[in-house]
Protein backbone atom coordinates (compact mmCIF):
# COMPACT_ATOMS: atom_id res chain seq x y z
CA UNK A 1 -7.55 36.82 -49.97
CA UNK A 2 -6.26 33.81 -52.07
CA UNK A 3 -7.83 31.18 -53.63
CA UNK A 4 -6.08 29.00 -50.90
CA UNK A 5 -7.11 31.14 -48.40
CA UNK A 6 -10.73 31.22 -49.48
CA UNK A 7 -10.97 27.38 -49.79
CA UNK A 8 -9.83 27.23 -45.98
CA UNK A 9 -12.12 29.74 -44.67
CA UNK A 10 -14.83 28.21 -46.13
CA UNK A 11 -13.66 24.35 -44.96
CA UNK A 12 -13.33 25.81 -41.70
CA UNK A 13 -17.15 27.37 -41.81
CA UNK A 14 -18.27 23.90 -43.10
CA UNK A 15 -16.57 21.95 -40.06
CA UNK A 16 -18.17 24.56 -37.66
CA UNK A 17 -21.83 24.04 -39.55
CA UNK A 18 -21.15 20.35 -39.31
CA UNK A 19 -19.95 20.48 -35.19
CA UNK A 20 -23.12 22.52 -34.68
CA UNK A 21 -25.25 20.55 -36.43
CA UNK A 22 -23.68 16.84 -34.84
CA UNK A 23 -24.26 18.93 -31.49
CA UNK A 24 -27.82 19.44 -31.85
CA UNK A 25 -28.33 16.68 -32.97
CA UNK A 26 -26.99 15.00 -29.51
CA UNK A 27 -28.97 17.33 -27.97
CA UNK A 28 -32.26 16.78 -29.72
CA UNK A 29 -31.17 12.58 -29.16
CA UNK A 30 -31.01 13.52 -24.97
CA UNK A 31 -34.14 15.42 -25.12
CA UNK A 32 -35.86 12.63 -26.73
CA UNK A 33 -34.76 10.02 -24.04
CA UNK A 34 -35.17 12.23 -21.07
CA UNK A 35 -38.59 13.02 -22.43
CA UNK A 36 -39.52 8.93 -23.13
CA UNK A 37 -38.58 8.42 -19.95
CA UNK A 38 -40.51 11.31 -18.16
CA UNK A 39 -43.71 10.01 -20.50
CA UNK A 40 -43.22 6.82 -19.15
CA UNK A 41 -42.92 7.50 -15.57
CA UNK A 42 -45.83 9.71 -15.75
CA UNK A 43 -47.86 6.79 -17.51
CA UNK A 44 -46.80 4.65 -14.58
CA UNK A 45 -48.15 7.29 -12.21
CA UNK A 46 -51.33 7.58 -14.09
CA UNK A 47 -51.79 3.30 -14.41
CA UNK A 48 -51.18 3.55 -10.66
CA UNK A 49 -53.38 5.55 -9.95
CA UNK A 50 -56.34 4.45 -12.14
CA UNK A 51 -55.90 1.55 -9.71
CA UNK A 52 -55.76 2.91 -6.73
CA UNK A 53 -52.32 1.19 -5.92
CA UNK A 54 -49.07 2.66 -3.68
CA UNK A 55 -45.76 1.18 -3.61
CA UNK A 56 -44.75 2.80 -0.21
CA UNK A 57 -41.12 1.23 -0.09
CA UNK A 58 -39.38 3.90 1.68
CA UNK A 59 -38.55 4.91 5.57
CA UNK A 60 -41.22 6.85 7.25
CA UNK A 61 -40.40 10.35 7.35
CA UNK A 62 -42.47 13.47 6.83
CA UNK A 63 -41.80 13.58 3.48
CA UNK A 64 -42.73 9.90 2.58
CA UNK A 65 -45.48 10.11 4.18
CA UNK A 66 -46.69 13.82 3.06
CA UNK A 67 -46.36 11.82 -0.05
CA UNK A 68 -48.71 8.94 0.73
CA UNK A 69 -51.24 11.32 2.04
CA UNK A 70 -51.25 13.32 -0.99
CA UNK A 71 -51.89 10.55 -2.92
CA UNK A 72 -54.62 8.85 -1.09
CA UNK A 73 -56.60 12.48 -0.29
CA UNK A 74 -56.32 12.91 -4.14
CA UNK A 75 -57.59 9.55 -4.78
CA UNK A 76 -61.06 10.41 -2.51
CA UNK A 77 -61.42 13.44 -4.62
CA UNK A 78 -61.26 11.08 -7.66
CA UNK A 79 -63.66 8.41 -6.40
CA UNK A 80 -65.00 8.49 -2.85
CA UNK A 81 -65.94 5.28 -2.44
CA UNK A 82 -62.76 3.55 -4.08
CA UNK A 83 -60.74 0.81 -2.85
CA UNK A 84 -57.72 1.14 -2.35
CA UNK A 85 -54.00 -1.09 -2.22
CA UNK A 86 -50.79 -0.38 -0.50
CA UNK A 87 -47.73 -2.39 -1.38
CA UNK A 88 -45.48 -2.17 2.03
CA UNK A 89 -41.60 -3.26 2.00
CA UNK A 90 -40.34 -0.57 4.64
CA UNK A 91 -37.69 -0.69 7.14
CA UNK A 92 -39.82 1.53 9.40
CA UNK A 93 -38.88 4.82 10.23
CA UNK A 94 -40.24 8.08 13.05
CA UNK A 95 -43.67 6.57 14.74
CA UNK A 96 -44.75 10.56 14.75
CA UNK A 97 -45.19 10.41 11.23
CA UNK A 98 -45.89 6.84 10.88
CA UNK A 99 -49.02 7.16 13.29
CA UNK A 100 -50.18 10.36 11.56
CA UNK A 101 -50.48 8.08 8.26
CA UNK A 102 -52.40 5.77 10.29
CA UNK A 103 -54.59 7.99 11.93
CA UNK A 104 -55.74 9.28 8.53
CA UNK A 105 -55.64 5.75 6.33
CA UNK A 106 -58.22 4.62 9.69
CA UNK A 107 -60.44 7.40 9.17
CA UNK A 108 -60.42 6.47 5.40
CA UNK A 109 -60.92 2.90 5.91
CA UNK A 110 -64.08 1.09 6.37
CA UNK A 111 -63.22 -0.14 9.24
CA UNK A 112 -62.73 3.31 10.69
CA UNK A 113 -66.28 4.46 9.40
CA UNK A 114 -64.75 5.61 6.05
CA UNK A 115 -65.91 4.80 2.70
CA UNK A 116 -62.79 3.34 1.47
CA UNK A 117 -62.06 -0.63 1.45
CA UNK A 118 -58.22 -0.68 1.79
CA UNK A 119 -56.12 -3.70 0.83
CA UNK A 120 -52.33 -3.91 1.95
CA UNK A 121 -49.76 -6.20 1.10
CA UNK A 122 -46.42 -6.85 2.12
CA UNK A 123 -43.61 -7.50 -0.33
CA UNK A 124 -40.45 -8.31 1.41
CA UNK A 125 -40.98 -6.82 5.08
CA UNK A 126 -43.14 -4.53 7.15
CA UNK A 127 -40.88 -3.52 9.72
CA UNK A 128 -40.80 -1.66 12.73
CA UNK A 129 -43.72 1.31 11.89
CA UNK A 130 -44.25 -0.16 8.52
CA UNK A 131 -45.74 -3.67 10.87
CA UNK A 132 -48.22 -1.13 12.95
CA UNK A 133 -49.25 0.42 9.72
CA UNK A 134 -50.02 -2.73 7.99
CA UNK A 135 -52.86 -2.96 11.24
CA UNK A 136 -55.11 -0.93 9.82
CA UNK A 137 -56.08 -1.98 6.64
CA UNK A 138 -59.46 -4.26 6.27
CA UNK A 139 -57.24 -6.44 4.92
CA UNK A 140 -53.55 -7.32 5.27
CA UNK A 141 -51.96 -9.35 3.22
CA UNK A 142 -48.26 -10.97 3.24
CA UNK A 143 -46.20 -12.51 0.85
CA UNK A 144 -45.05 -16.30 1.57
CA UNK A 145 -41.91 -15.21 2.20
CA UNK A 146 -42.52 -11.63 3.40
CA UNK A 147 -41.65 -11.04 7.02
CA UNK A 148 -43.21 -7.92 10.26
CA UNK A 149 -41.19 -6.81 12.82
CA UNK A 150 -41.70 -5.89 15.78
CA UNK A 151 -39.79 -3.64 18.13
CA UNK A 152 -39.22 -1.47 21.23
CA UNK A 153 -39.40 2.29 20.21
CA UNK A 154 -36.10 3.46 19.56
CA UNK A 155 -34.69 7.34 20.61
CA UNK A 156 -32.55 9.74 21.56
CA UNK A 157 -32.46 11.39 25.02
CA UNK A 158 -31.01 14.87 24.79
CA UNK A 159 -31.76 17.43 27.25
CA UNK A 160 -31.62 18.05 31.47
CA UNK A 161 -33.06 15.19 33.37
CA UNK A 162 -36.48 16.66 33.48
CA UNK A 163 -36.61 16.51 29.49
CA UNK A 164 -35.79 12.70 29.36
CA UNK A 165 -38.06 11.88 31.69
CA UNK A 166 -40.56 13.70 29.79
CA UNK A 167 -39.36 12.26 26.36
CA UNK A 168 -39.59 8.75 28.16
CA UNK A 169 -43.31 9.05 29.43
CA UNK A 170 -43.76 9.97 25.78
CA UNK A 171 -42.40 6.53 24.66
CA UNK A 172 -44.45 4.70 27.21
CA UNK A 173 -47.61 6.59 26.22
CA UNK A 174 -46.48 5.08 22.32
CA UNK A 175 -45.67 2.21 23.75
CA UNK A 176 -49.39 1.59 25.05
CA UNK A 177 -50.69 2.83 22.02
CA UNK A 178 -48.59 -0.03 19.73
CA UNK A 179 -49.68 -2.77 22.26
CA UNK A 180 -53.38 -1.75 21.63
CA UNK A 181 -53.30 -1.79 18.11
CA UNK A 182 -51.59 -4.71 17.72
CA UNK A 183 -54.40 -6.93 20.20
CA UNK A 184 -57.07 -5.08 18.60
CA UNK A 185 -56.07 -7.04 15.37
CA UNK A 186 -54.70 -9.77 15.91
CA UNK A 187 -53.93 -13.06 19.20
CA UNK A 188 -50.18 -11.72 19.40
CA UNK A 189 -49.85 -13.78 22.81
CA UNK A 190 -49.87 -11.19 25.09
CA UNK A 191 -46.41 -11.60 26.84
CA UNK A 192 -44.61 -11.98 23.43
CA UNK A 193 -45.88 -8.77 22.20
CA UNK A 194 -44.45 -7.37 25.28
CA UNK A 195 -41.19 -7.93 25.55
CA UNK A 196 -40.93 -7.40 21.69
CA UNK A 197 -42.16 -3.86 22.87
CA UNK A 198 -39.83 -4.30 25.95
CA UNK A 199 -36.20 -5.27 24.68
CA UNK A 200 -36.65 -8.14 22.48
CA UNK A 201 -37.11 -8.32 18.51
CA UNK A 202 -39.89 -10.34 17.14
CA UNK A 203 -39.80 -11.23 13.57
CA UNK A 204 -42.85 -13.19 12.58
CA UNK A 205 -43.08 -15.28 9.00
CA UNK A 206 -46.16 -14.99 6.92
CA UNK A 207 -47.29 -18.24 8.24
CA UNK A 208 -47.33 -17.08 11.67
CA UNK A 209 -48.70 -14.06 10.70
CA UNK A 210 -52.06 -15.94 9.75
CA UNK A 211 -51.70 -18.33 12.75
CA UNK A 212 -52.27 -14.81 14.59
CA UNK A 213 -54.54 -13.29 12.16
């Protein structure tokens, strides 16, 4: 090997020590920012929960609301006597799921008989399921500009005639159920509330809200 031949080789290993080493040093620069950002998120999960407080801006669907229920069931085996807060600016989403959430936030709730004084607020809008879930909390709050909604189920028939008509007697039975929950907590007038239920939306403002209260 020449002396020319030498001096390349060995420029050649320096430019492939100095790519290697500019590489991990982007690497090393990523890790650093994916891990600042994980540490933060998981600082904002931990100052969350230290305060018993749930953004729940999402649809209702099993997995947002496996979610919530996680969270709250892991908050009683934190502190059983806790309050808590949930921050509500949801579209809605399936009353299935939506109604399971309630069924165990009521049981949780002091007004249910539970142990836990629960605070929600809504930021934005409570529509649709998000409106019937704002019902049970011992107290519901609404921002001034914040608006509930409230609807005739929604679905989708599918099936012989026998299986609609079954599906439908399910929607009545939810139907019934929504009406009840919504005079138990508040002076809705009664034929409003109905044909909101029936065919006709019903948006309410904060300050109507409290006219109801």
């Amino acid at each position: 090997m020449t002396e020319t031949e030498y001096c390349a080789a060995q420029l050649d290993k320096i430019r492939a020590e100095t790519r290697f080493i500019l590489a991990q040093a982007v690497r090393e620069e990523q890790e650093a920012v994916i891990a600042g950002y994980e540490r933060a998120e998981r600082e904002r999960e931990e100052a969350m929960a230290s305060s018993f407080t749930y953004r729940f801006d999402q649809d209702f669907n099993e997995e947002s609301v496996g979610k919530l229920l996680d969270t709250i069931h892991g908050w009683h085996n934190l502190h059983d006597e806790a309050d808590w807060h949930i921050i509500l600016n949801s579209p809605g989403g399936y009353i299935d799921e939506g109604l399971h959430a309630y069924d165990d936030l009521e049981a949780c709730s002091r007004r249910g008989g539970g142990t836990h004084h629960i605070a929600m607020t809504v930021r934005g809008r409570a529509a649709s399921m998000a409106g019937i879930l704002l019902q049970v909390a011992d107290d519901r709050v609404m921002g001034r500009h914040s608006h509930l909604l409230i609807h005739a189920i929604s679905s989708w028939l599918d099936g012989n005639r026998g299986d609609q008509k079954d599906w439908m007697n399910r929607v009545e039975l939810w139907t019934e159920q929504v009406f009840d929950i919504f005079r138990d907590r508040g002076r809705i007038p009664k034929k409003k509330l109905a044909e909101a239920l029936e065919r006709r939306d019903l948006w309410i403002s904060a300050d109507q809200a409290l006219a109801w209260r």
